[in-house]
N, C-alpha and C. Protein backbone atom coordinates (compact mmCIF):
# COMPACT_ATOMS: atom_id res chain seq x y z
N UNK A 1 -118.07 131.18 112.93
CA UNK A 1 -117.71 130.19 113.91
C UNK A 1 -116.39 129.56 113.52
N UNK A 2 -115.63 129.64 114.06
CA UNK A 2 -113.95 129.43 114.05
C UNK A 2 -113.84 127.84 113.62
N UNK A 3 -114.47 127.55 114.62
CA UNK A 3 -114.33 125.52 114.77
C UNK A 3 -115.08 124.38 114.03
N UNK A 4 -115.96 125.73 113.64
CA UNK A 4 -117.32 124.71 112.43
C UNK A 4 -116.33 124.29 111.78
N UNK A 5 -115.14 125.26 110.66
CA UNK A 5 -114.73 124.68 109.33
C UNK A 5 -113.75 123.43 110.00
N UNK A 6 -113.76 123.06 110.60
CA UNK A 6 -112.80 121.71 111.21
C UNK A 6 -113.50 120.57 111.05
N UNK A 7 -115.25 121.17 111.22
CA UNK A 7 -116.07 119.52 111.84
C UNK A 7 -115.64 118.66 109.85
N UNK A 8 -115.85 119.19 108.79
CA UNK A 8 -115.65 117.84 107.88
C UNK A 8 -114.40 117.35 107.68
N UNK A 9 -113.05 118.22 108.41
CA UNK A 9 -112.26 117.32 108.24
C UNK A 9 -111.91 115.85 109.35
N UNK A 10 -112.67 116.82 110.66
CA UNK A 10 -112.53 115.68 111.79
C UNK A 10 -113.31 114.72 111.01
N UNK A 11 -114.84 114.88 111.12
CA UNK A 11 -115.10 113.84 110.19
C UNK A 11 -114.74 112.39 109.07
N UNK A 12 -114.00 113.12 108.05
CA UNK A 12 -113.10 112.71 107.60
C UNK A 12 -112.15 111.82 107.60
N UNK A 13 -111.50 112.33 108.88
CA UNK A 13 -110.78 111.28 109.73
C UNK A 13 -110.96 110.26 109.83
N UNK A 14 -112.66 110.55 110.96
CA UNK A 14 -113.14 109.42 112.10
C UNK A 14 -113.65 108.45 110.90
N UNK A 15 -114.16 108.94 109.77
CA UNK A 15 -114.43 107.63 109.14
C UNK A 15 -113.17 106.76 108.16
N UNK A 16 -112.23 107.55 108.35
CA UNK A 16 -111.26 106.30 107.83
C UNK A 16 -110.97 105.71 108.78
N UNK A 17 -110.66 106.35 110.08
CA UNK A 17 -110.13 105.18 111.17
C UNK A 17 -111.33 104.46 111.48
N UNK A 18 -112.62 104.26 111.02
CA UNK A 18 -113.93 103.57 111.19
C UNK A 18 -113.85 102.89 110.21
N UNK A 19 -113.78 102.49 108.94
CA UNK A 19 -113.77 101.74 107.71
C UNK A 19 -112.28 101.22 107.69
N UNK A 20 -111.20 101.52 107.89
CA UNK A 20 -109.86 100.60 108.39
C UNK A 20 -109.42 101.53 107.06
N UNK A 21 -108.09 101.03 106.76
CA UNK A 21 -107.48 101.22 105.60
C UNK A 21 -107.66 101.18 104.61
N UNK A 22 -107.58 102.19 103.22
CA UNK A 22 -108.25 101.41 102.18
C UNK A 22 -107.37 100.64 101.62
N UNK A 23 -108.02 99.64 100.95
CA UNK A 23 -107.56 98.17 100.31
C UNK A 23 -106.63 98.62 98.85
N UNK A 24 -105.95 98.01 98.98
CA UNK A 24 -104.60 98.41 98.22
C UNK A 24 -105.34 98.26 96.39
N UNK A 25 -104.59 99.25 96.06
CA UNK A 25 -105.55 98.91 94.37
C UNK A 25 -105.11 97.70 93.91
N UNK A 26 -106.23 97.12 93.24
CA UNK A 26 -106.13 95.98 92.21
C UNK A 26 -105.40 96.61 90.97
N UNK A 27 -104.00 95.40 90.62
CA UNK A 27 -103.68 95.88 89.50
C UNK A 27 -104.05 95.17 88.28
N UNK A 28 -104.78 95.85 87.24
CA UNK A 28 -105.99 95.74 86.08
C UNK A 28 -104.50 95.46 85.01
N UNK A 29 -105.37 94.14 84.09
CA UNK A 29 -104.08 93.77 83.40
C UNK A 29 -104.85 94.73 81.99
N UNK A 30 -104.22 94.70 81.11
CA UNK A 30 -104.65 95.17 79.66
C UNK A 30 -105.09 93.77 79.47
N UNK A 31 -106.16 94.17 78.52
CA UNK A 31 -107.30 93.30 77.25
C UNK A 31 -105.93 92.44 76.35
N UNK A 32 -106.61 91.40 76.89
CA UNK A 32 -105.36 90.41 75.99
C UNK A 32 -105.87 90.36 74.29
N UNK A 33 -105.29 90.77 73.62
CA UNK A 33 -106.19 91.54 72.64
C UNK A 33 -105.91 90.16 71.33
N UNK A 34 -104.99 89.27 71.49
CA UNK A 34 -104.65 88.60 70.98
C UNK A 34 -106.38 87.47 70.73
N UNK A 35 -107.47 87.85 71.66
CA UNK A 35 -108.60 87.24 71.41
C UNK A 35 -109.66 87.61 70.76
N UNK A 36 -109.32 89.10 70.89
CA UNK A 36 -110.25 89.29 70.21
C UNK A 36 -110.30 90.90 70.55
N UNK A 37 -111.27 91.92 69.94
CA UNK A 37 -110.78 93.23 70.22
C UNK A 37 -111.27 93.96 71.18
N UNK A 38 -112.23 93.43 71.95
CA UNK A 38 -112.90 93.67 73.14
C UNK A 38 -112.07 94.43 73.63
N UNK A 39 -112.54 95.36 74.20
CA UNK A 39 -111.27 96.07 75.15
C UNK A 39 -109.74 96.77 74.38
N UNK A 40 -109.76 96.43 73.15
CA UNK A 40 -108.70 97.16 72.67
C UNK A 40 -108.41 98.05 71.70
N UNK A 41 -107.96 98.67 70.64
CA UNK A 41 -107.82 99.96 69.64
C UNK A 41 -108.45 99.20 68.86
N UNK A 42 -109.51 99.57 68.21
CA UNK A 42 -110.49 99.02 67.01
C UNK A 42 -109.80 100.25 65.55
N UNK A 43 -109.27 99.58 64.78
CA UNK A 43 -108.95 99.96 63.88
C UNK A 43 -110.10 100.69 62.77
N UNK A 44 -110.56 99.12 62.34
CA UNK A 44 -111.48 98.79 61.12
C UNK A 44 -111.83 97.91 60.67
N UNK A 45 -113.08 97.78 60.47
CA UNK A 45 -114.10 96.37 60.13
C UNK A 45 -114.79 96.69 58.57
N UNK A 46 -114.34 96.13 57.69
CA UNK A 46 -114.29 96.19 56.12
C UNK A 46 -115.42 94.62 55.98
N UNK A 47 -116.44 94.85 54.67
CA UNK A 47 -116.87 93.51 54.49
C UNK A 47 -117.18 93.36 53.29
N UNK A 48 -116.76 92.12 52.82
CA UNK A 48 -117.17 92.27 50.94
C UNK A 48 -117.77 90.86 50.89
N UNK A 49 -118.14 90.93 49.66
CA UNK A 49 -119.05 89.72 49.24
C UNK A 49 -118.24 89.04 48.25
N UNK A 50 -118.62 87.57 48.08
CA UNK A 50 -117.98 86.67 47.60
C UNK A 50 -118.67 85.92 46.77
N UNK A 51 -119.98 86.58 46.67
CA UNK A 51 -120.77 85.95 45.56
C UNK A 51 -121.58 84.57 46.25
N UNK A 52 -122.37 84.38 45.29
CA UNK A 52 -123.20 83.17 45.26
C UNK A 52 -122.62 81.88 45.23
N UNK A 53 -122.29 81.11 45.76
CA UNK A 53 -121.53 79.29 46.53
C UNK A 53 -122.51 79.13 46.84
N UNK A 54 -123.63 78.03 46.60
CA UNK A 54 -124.47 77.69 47.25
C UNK A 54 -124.01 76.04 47.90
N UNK A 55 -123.02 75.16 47.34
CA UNK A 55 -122.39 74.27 47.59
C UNK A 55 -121.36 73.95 48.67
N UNK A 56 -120.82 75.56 48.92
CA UNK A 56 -119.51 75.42 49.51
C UNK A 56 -119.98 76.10 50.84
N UNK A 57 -119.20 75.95 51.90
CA UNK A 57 -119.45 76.19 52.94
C UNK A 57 -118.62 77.14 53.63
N UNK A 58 -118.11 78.35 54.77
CA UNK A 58 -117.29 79.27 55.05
C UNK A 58 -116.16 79.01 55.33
N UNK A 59 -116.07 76.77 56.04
CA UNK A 59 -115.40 76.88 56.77
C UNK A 59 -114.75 76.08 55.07
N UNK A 60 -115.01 75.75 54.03
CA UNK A 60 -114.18 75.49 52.58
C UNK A 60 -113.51 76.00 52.63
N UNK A 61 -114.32 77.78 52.07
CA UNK A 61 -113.30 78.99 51.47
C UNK A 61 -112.09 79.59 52.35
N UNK A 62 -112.77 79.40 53.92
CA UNK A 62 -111.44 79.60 54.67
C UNK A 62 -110.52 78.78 54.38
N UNK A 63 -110.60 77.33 54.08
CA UNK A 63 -109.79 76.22 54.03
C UNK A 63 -108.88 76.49 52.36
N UNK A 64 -109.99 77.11 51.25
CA UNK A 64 -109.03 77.55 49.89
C UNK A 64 -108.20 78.47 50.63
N UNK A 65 -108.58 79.36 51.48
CA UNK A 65 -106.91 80.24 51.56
C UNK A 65 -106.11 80.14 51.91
N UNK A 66 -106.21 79.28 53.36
CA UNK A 66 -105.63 78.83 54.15
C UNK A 66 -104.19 77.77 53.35
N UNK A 67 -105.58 76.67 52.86
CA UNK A 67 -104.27 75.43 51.93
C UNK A 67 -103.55 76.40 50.82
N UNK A 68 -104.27 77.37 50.35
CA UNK A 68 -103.46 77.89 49.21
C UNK A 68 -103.07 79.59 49.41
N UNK A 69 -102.08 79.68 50.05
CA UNK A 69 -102.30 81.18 50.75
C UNK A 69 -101.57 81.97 49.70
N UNK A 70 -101.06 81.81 48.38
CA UNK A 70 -100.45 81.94 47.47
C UNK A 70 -101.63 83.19 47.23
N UNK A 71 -102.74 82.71 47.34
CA UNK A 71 -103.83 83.59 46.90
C UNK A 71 -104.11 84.75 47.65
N UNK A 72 -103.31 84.94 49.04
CA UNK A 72 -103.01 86.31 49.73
C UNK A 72 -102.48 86.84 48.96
N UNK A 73 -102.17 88.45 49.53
CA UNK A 73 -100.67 89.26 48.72
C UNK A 73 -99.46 89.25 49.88
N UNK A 74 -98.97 87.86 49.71
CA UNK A 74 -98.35 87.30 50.50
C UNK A 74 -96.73 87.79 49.87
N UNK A 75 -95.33 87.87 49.90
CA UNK A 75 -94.19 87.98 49.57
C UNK A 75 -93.50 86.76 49.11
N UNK A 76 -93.70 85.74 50.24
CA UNK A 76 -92.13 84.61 50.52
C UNK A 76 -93.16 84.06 51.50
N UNK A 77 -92.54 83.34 51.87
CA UNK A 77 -92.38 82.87 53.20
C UNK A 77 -93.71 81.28 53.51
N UNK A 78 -94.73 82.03 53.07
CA UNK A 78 -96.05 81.69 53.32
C UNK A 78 -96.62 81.07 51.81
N UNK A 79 -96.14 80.61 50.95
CA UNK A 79 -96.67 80.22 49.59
C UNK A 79 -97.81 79.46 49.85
N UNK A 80 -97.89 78.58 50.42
CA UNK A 80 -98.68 77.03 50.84
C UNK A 80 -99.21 77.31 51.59
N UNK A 81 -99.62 75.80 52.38
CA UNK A 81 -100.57 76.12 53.65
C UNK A 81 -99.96 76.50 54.46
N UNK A 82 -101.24 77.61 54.81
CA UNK A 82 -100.59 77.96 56.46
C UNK A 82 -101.07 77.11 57.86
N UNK A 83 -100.32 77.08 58.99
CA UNK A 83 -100.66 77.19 60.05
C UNK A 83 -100.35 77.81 60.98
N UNK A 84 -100.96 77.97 62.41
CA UNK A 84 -100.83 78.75 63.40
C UNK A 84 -99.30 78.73 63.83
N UNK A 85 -98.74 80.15 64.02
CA UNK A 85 -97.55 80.29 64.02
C UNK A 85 -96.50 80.59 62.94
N UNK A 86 -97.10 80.10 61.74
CA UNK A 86 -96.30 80.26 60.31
C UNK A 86 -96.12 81.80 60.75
N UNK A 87 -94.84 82.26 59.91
CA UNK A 87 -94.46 83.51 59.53
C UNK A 87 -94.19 84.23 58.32
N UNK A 88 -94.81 84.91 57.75
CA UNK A 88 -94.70 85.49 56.42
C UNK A 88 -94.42 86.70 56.45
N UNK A 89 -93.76 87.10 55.25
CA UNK A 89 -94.32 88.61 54.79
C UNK A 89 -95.34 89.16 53.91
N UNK A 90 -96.25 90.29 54.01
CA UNK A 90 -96.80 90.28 53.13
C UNK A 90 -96.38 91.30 51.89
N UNK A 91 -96.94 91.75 50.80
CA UNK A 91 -96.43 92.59 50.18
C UNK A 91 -95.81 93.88 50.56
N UNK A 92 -94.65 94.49 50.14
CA UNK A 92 -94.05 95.38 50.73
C UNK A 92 -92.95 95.17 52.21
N UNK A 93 -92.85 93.98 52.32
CA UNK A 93 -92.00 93.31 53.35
C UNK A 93 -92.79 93.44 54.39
N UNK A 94 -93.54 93.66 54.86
CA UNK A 94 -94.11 93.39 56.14
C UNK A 94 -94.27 92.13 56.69
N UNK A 95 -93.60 91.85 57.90
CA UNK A 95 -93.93 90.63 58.85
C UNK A 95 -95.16 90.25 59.66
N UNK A 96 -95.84 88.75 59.11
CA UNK A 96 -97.15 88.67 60.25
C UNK A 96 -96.49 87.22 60.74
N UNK A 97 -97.54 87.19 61.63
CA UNK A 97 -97.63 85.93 62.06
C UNK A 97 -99.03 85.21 62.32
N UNK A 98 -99.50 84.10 61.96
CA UNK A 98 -100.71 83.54 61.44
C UNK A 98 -100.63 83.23 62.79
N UNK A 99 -101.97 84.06 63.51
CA UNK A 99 -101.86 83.49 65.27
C UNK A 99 -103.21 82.74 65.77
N UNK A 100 -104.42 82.59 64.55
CA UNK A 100 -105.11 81.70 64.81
C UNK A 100 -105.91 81.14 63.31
N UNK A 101 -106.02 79.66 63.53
CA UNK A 101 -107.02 79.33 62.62
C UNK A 101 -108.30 78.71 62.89
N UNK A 102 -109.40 79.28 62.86
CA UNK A 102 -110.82 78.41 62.91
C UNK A 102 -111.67 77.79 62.22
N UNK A 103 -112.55 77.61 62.47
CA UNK A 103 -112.93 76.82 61.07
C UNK A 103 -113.21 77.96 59.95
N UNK A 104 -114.48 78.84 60.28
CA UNK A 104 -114.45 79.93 59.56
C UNK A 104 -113.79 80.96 59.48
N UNK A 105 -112.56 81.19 60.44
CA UNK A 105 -111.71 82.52 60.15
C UNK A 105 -110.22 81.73 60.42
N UNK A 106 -109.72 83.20 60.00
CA UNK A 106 -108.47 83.13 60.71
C UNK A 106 -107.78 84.07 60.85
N UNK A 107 -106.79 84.45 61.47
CA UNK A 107 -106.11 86.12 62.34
C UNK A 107 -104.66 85.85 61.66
N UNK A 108 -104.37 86.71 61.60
CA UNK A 108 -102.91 87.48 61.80
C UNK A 108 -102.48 88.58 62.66
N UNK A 109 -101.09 88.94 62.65
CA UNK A 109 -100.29 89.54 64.32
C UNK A 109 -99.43 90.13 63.30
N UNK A 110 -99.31 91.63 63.21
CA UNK A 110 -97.97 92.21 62.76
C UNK A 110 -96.82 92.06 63.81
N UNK A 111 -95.65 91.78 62.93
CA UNK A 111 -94.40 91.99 63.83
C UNK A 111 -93.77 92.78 63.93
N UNK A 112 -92.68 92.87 64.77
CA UNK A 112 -91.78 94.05 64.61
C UNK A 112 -90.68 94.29 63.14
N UNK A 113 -91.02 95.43 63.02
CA UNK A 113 -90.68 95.48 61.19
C UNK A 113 -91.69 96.24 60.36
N UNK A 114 -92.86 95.94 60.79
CA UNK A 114 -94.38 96.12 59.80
C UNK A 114 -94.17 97.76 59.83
N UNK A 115 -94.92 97.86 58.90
CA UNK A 115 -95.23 99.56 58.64
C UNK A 115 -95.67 99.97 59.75
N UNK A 116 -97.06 99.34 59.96
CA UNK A 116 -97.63 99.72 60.89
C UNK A 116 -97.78 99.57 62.25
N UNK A 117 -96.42 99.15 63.04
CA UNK A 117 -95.91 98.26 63.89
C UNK A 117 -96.43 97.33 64.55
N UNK A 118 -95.36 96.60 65.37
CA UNK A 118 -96.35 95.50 65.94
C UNK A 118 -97.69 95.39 66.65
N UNK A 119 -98.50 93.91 66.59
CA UNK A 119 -99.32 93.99 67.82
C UNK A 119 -100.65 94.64 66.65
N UNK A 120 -100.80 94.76 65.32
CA UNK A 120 -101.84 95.11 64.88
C UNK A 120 -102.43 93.49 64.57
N UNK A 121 -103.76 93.11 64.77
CA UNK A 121 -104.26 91.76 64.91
C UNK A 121 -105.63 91.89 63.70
N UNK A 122 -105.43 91.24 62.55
CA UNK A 122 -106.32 91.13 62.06
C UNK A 122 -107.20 89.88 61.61
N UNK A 123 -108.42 89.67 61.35
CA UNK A 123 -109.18 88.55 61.68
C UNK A 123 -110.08 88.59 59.97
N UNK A 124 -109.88 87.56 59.95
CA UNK A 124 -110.35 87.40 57.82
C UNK A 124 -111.87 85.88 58.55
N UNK A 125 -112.81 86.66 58.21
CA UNK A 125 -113.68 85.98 58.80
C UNK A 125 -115.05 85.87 57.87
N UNK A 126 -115.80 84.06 57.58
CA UNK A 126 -116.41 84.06 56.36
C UNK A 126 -117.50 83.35 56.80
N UNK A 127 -118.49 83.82 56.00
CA UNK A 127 -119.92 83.82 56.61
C UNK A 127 -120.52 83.23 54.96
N UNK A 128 -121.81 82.55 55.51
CA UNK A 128 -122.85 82.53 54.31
C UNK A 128 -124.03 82.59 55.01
N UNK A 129 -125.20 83.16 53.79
CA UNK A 129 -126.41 83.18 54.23
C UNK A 129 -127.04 83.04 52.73
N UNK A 130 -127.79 82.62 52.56
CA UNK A 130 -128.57 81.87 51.43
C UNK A 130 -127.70 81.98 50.14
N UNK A 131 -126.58 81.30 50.77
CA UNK A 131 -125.99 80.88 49.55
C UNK A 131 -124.80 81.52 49.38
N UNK A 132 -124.92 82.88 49.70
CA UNK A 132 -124.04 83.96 49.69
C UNK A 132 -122.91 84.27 50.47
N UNK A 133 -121.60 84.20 49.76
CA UNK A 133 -120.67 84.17 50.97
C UNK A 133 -120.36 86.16 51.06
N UNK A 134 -119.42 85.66 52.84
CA UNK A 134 -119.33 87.21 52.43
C UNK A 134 -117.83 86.79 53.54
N UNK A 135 -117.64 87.67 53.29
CA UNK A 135 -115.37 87.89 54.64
C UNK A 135 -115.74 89.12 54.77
N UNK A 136 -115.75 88.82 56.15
CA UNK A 136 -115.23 90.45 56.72
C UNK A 136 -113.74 90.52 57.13
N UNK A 137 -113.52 91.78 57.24
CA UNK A 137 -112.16 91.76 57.92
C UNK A 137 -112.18 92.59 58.88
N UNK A 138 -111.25 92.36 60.17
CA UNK A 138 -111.38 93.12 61.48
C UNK A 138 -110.11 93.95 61.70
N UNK A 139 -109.62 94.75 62.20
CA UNK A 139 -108.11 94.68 62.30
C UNK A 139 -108.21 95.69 63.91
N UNK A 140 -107.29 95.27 64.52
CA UNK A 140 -107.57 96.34 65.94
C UNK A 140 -105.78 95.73 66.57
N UNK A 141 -105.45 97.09 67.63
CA UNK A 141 -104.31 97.07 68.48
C UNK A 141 -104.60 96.38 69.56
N UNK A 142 -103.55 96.51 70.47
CA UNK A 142 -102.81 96.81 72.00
C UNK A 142 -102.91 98.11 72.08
N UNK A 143 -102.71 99.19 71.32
CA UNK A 143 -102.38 100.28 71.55
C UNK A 143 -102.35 100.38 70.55
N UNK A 144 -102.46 102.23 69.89
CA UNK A 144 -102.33 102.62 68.65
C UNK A 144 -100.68 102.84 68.81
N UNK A 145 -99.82 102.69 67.42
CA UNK A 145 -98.43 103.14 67.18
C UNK A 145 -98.88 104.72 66.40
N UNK A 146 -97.49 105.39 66.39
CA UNK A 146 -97.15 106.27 65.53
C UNK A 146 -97.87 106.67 64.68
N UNK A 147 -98.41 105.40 63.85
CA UNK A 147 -99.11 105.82 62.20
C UNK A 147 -100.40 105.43 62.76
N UNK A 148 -101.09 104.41 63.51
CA UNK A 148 -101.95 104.21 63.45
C UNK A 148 -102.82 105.14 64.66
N UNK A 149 -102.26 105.56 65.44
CA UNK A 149 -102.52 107.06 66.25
C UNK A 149 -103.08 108.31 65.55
N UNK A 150 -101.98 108.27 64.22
CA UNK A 150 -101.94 109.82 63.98
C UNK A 150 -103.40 110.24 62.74
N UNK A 151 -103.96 110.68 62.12
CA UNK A 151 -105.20 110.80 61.77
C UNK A 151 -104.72 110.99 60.35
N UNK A 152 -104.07 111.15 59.56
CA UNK A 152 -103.25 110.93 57.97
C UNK A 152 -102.85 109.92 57.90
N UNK A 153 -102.05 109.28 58.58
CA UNK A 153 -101.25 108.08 58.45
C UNK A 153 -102.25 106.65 58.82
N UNK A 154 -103.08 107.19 59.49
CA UNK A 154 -104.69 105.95 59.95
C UNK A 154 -105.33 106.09 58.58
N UNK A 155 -105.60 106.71 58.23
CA UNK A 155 -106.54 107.01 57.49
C UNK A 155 -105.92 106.36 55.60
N UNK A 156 -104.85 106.64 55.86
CA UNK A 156 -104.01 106.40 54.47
C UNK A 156 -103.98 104.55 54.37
N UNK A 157 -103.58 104.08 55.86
CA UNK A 157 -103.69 102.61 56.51
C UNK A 157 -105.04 102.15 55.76
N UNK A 158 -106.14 103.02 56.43
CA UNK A 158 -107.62 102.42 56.07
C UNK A 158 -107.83 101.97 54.88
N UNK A 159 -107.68 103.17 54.11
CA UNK A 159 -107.91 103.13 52.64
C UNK A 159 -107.00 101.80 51.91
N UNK A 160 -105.12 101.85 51.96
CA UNK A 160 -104.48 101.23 51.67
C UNK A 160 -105.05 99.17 51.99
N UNK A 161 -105.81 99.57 53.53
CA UNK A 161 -106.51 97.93 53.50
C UNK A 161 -107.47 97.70 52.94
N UNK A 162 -108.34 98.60 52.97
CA UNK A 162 -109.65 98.29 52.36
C UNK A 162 -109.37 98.04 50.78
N UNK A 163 -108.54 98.80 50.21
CA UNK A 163 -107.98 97.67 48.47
C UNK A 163 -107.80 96.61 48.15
N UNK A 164 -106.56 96.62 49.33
CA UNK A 164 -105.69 95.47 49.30
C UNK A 164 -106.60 94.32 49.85
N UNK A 165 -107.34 94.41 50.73
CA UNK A 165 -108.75 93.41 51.32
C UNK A 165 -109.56 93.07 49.86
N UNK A 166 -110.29 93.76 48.98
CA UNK A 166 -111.01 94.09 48.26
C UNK A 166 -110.25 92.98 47.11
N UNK A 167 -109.09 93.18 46.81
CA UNK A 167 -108.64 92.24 45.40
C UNK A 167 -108.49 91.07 46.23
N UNK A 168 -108.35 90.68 47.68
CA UNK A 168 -108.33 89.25 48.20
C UNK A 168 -109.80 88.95 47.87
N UNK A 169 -111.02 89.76 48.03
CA UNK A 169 -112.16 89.31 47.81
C UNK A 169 -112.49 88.97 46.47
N UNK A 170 -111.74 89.27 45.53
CA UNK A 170 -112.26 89.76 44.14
C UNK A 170 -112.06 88.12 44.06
N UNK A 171 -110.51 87.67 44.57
CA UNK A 171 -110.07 87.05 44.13
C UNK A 171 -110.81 85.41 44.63
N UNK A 172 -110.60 85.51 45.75
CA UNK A 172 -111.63 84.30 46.57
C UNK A 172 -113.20 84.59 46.01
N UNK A 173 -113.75 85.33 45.31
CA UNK A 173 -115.05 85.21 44.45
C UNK A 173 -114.93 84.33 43.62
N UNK A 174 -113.45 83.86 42.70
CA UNK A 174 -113.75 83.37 41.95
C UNK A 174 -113.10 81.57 42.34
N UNK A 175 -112.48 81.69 43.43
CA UNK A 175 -111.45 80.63 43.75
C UNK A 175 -112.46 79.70 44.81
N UNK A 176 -113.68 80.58 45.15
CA UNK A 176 -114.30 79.62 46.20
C UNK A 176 -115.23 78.38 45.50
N UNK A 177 -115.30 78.73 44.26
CA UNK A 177 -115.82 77.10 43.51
C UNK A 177 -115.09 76.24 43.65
N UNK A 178 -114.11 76.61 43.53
CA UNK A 178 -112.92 75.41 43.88
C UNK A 178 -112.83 74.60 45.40
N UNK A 179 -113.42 75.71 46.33
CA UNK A 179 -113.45 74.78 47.59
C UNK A 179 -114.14 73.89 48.05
């Protein structure tokens, strides 16, 4: 039958000119990632323990690093306390920027410069439970760059944080009596 193969495109038709035009796309913003990583490149979530404080509380030890950031592997810039917005480097010249503080955590923002380029957001975040403190650390994009895309150069990243995380813990094990 010649005219059958026509009926689904008439079809077709009659129901767009029956339903009207379709509605122009919504334009979808990207995950403002600056809040949190919902929605964006999840790097890596590292967690160490900080030992037994049964005195001190998460939002202290955040407060020892914070007032004394000397105790990062900080460069310049950042010796003292930080606050939101401060700019440092950390070891190896890399640029952050301290883009939030809470009571129990607080984030950093690589800049342009960093190894691992900008827009990597990491979150130093401290918990207790009977007594026991513990920091995790979060780190996630906007987008993966170059190194943090490529599966050697991620992976070399991972390892290289999870150390460098690890002697901040070693170190706040012993500095959180003090808070």
């Amino acid at each position: 039958m010649p005219g059958f193969a026509a009926l689904p495109v008439a079809l077709a038709l009659w129901a767009g000119l029956v339903a009207g035009p379709s509605p122009a796309p919504v334009a979808v913003s990207p995950a403002d990632c600056r809040a949190g990583p919902a929605g964006c490149y999840d790097l890596y979530t590292y967690g160490y323990t900080l030992g037994l404080h049964p005195f001190t509380g998460p939002e202290a030890v955040r407060r020892q690093l914070t007032d004394h950031f000397w105790l990062f592997p900080v460069s310049g810039g950042c010796a003292g306390r930080i606050r939101a917005g401060a700019r440092c480097e950390l070891l190896g010249g890399n640029p952050v920027e301290v883009e939030y503080i809470g009571d129990d955590f607080f984030q950093i923002n690589t800049l342009p410069g960093h190894q691992l380029g900008r827009g990597m957001h990491i979150r130093f975040a401290f918990s207790r439970t009977l007594g026991f403190h513990t920091m995790t650390v979060r780190a996630w994009q906007d987008r993966p760059t170059d190194c943090t895309g490529e599966v050697l150069c991620n992976g070399a990243n991972r390892a290289f944080a999870w150390a460098t995380w690890r002697v901040l813990a070693t170190t706040l094990r012993f500095t959180a009596y003090a808070a």
